[in-house]
Protein backbone atom coordinates (compact mmCIF):
# COMPACT_ATOMS: atom_id res chain seq x y z
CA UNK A 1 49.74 215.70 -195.42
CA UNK A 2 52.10 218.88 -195.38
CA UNK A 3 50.42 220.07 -192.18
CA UNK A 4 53.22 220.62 -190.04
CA UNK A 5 50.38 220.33 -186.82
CA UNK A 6 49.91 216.81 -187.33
CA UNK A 7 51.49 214.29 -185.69
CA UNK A 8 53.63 211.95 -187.57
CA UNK A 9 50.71 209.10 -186.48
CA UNK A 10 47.54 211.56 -187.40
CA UNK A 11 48.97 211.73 -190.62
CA UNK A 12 49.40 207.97 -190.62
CA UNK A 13 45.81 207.61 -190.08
CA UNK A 14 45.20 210.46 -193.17
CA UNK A 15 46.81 207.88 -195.50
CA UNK A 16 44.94 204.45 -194.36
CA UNK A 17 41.75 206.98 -194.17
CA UNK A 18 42.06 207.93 -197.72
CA UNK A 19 42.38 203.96 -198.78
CA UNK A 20 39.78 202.54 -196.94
CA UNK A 21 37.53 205.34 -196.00
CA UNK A 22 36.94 203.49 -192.84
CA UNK A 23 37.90 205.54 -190.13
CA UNK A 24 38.14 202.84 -187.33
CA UNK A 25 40.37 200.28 -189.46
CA UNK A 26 42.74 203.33 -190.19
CA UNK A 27 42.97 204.43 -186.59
CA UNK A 28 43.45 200.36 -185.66
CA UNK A 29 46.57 200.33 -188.50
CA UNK A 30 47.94 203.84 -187.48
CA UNK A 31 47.49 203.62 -183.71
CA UNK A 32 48.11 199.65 -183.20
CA UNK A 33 44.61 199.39 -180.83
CA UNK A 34 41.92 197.30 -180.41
CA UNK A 35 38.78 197.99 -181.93
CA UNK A 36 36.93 199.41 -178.71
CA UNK A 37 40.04 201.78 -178.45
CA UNK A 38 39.65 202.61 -182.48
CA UNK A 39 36.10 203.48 -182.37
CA UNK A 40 36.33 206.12 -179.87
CA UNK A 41 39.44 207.12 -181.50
CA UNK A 42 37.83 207.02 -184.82
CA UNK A 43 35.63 209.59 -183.81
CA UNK A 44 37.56 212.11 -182.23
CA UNK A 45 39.88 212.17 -185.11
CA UNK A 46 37.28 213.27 -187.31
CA UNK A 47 36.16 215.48 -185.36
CA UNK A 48 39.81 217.28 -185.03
CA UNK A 49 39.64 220.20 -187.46
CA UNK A 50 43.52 219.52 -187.68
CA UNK A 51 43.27 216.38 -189.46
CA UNK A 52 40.05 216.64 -191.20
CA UNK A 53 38.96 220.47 -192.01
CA UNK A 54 35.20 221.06 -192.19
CA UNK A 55 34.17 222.48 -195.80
CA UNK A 56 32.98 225.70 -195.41
């Protein structure tokens, strides 16, 4: 959350993430998409060692 490299909407998607644990419904709330749009979205922001670190 006190990442200063995320985007005020990445870290939107960080909170609904952490609520739901559903990666496409917290894209769909943070990025106002449709579902096609969130699942690809979904993805990538997982994938972005910004948002989500890999544990080591």
């Amino acid at each position: 959350m006190e990442n200063p490299e995320l985007t005020d909407k990445q870290r939107l998607f960080c909170i609904y993430y952490v609520r739901c644990f559903n990666a496409v419904k917290a894209y769909q709330k943070a990025y106002r998409c449709s579902y096609q749009t969130a699942a690809s979205g979904a993805y990538r922001m997982l994938e972005n060692d910004r948002v989500l670190p890999k544990k080591s």
